[in-house]
Protein backbone atom coordinates (compact mmCIF):
# COMPACT_ATOMS: atom_id res chain seq x y z
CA UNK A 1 38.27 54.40 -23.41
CA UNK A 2 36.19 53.78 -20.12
CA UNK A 3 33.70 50.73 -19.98
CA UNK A 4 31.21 54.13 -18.74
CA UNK A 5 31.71 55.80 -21.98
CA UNK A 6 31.69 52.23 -23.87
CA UNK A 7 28.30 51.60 -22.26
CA UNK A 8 26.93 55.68 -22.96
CA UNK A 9 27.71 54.95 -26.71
CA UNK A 10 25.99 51.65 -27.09
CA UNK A 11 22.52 51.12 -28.22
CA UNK A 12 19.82 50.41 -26.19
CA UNK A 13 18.37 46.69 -26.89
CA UNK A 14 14.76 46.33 -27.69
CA UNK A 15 13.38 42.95 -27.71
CA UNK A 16 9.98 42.68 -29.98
CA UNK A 17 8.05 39.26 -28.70
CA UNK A 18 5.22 36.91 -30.66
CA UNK A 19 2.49 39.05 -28.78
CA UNK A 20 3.86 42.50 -30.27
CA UNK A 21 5.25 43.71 -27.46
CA UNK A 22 8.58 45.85 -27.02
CA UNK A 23 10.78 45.09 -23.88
CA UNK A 24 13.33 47.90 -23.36
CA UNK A 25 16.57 45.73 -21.45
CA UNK A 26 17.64 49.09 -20.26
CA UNK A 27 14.66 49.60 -18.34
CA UNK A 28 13.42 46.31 -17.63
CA UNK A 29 10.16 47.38 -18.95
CA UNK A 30 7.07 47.39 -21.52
CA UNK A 31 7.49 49.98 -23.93
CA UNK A 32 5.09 50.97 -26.54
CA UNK A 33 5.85 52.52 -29.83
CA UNK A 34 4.86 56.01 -28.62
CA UNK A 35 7.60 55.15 -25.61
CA UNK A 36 10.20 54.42 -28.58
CA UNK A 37 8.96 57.60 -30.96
CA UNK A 38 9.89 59.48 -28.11
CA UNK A 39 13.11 58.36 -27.83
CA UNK A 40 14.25 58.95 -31.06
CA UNK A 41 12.89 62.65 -30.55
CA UNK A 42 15.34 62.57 -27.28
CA UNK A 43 18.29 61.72 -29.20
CA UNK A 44 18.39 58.33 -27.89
CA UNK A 45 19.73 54.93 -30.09
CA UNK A 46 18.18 51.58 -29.48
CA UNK A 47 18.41 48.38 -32.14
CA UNK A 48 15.21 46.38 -31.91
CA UNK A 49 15.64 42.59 -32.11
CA UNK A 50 13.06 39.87 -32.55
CA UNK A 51 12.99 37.73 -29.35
CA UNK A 52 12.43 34.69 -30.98
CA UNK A 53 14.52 34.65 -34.05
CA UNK A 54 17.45 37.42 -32.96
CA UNK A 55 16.81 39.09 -35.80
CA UNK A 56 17.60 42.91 -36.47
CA UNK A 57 14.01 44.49 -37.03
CA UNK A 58 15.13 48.01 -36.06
CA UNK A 59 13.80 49.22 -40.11
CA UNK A 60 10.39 47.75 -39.74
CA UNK A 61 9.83 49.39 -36.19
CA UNK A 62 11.10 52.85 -37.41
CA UNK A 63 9.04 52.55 -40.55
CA UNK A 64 5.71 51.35 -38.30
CA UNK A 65 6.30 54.36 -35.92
CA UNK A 66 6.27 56.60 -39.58
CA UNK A 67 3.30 54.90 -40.33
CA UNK A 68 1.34 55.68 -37.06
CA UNK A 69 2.26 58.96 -37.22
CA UNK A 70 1.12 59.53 -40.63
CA UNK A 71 -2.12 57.74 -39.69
CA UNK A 72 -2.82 60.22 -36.05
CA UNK A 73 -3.75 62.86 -38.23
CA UNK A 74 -2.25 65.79 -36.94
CA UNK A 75 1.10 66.74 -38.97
CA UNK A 76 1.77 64.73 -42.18
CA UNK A 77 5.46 64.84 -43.21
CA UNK A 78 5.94 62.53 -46.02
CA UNK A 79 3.69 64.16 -49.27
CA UNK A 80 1.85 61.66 -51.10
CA UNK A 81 4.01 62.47 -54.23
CA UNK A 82 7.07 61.54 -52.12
CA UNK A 83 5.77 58.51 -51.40
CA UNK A 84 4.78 57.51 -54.97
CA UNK A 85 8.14 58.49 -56.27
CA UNK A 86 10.05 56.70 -53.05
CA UNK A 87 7.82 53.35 -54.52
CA UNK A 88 8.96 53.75 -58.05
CA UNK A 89 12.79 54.00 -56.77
CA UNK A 90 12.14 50.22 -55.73
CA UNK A 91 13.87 47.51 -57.79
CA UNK A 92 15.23 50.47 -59.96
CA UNK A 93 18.47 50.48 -61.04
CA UNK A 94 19.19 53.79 -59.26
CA UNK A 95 17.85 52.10 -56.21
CA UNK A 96 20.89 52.13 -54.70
CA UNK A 97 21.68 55.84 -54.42
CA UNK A 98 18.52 56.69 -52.62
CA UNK A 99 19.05 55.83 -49.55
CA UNK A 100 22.49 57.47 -49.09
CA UNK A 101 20.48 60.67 -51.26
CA UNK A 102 17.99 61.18 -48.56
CA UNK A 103 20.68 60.40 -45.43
CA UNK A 104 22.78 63.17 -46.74
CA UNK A 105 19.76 65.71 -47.66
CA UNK A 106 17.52 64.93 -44.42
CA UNK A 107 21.61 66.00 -42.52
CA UNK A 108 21.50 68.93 -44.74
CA UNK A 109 17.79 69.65 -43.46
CA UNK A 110 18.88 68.81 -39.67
CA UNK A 111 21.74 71.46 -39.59
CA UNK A 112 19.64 74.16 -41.23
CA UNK A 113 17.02 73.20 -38.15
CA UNK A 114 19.42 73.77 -35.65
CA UNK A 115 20.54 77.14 -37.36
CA UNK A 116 16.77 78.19 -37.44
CA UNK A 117 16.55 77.20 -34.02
CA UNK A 118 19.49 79.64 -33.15
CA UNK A 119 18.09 82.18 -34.63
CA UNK A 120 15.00 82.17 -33.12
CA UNK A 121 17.10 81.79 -29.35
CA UNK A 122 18.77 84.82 -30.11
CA UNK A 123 15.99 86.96 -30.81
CA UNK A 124 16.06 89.81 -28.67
CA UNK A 125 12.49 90.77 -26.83
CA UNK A 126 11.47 87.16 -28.44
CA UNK A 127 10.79 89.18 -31.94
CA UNK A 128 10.81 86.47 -34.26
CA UNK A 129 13.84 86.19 -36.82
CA UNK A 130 11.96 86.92 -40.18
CA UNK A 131 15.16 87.62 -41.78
CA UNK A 132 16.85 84.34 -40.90
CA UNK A 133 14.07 82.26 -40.97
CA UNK A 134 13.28 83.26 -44.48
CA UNK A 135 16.43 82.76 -46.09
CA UNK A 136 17.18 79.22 -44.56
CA UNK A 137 14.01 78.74 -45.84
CA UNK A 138 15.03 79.65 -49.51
CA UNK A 139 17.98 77.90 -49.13
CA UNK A 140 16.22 74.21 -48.33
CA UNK A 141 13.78 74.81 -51.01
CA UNK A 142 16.97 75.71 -53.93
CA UNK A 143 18.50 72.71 -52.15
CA UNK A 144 15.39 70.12 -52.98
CA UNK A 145 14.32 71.59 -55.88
CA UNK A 146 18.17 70.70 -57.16
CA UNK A 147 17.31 66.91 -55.66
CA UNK A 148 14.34 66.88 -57.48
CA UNK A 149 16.08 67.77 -60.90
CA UNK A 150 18.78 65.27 -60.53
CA UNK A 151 16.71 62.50 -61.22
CA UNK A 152 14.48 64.75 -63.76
CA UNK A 153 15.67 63.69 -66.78
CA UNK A 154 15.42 60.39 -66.31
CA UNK A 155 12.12 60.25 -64.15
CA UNK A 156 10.00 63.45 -66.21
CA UNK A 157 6.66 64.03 -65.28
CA UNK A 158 3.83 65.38 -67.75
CA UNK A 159 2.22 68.88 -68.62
CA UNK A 160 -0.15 67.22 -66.08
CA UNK A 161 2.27 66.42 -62.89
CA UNK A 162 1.41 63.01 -63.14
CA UNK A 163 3.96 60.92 -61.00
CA UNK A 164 6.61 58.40 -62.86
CA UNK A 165 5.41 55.94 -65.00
CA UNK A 166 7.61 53.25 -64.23
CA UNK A 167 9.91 53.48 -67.01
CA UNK A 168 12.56 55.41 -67.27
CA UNK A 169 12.83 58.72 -70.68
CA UNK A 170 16.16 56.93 -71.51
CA UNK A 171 18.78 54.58 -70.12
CA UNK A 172 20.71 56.95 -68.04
CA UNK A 173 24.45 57.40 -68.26
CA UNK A 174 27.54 56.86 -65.35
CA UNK A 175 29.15 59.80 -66.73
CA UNK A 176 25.86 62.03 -66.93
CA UNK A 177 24.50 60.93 -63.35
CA UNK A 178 27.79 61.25 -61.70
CA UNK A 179 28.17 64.67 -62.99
CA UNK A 180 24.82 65.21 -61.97
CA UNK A 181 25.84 64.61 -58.27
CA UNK A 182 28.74 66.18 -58.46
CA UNK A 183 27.06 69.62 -59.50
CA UNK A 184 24.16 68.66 -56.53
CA UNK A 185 27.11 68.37 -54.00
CA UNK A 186 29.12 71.81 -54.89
CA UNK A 187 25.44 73.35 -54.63
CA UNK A 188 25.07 71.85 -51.11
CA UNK A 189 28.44 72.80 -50.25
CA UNK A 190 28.11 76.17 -51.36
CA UNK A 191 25.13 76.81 -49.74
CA UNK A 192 26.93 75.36 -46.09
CA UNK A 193 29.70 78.18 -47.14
CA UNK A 194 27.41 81.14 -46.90
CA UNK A 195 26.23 80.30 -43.73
């Protein structure tokens, strides 16, 4: 391997000083957190390190670009039930499998994306795909409704649609949670097949 494709493959370093602001090494330059919400759009990896300390803070930027935005108004992606459930998830004992859970479901959501995104290139006379569209569409909402009632039995919510309590219906099982994701991933895999 090339030191050109070593380099092309390595992050971009981000140093975050006292005074807040980002320095991008790449560019020698101020960068704001607009400049780095862009980049992720672009495709582009950086790691974000604390100047000081040479700490990895890469999480707490990502999650502060979420937060602004949430906070501009315009499109809101993350629904308020999400985020309540996403709380409850912390310090729980199924913790653990969330994070790899919403890596492998927001993948899912990506391909589908680009697949919509096909469709709607190969339109002929730019007529829009209804058809296609439609049916991915169907497909992501069978595929988080499924998510969703995973964790149902041991997360229920009321006649109401009140949001988890805190405490879980019943201590869940290995056995009944790993069958659980098994069924989720041959769901998931069968809807990749009909595509």
């Amino acid at each position: 391997m090339s030191d050109a494709q070593i380099t092309a493959q390595a992050p971009i370093t981000i140093k975050k000083y006292a005074n807040r602001r980002l320095y991008n090494t790449a560019t020698s330059s101020y960068v704001t957190l607009d400049h780095l919400a862009q980049m992720v759009k672009e495709g582009a990896d950086f790691v974000v390190y604390d100047a000081k300390t040479g700490e990895d803070i890469t999480r707490s930027v990502l999650t502060q670009i979420i937060v602004e935005e949430e906070s501009k108004g315009g499109q809101n992606l993350l629904p308020i039930s999400f985020l309540r459930q996403l709380i409850g998830f912390y310090g729980d004992s199924l913790g653990g499998l969330v994070p790899r859970y919403l890596e492998y479901s927001m993948s899912a959501f990506s391909r589908n994306e680009q697949q919509m995104r096909q469709y709607m290139q190969n339109a002929l006379d730019g007529l829009f795909p209804f058809k296609p569209f439609e049916e991915v569409s169907k497909q992501n909402a069978a595929f988080f409704e499924s998510a969703l009632k995973m964790f149902a039995p041991f997360y229920p919510q009321g006649d109401t649609g009140a949001v988890w309590s805190g405490q879980p219906a019943e201590e869940p099982r290995l056995e009944d949670l790993q069958a659980k994701i098994d069924q989720l991933q041959s769901q998931i895999e069968g809807l990749s097949k009909k595509k």
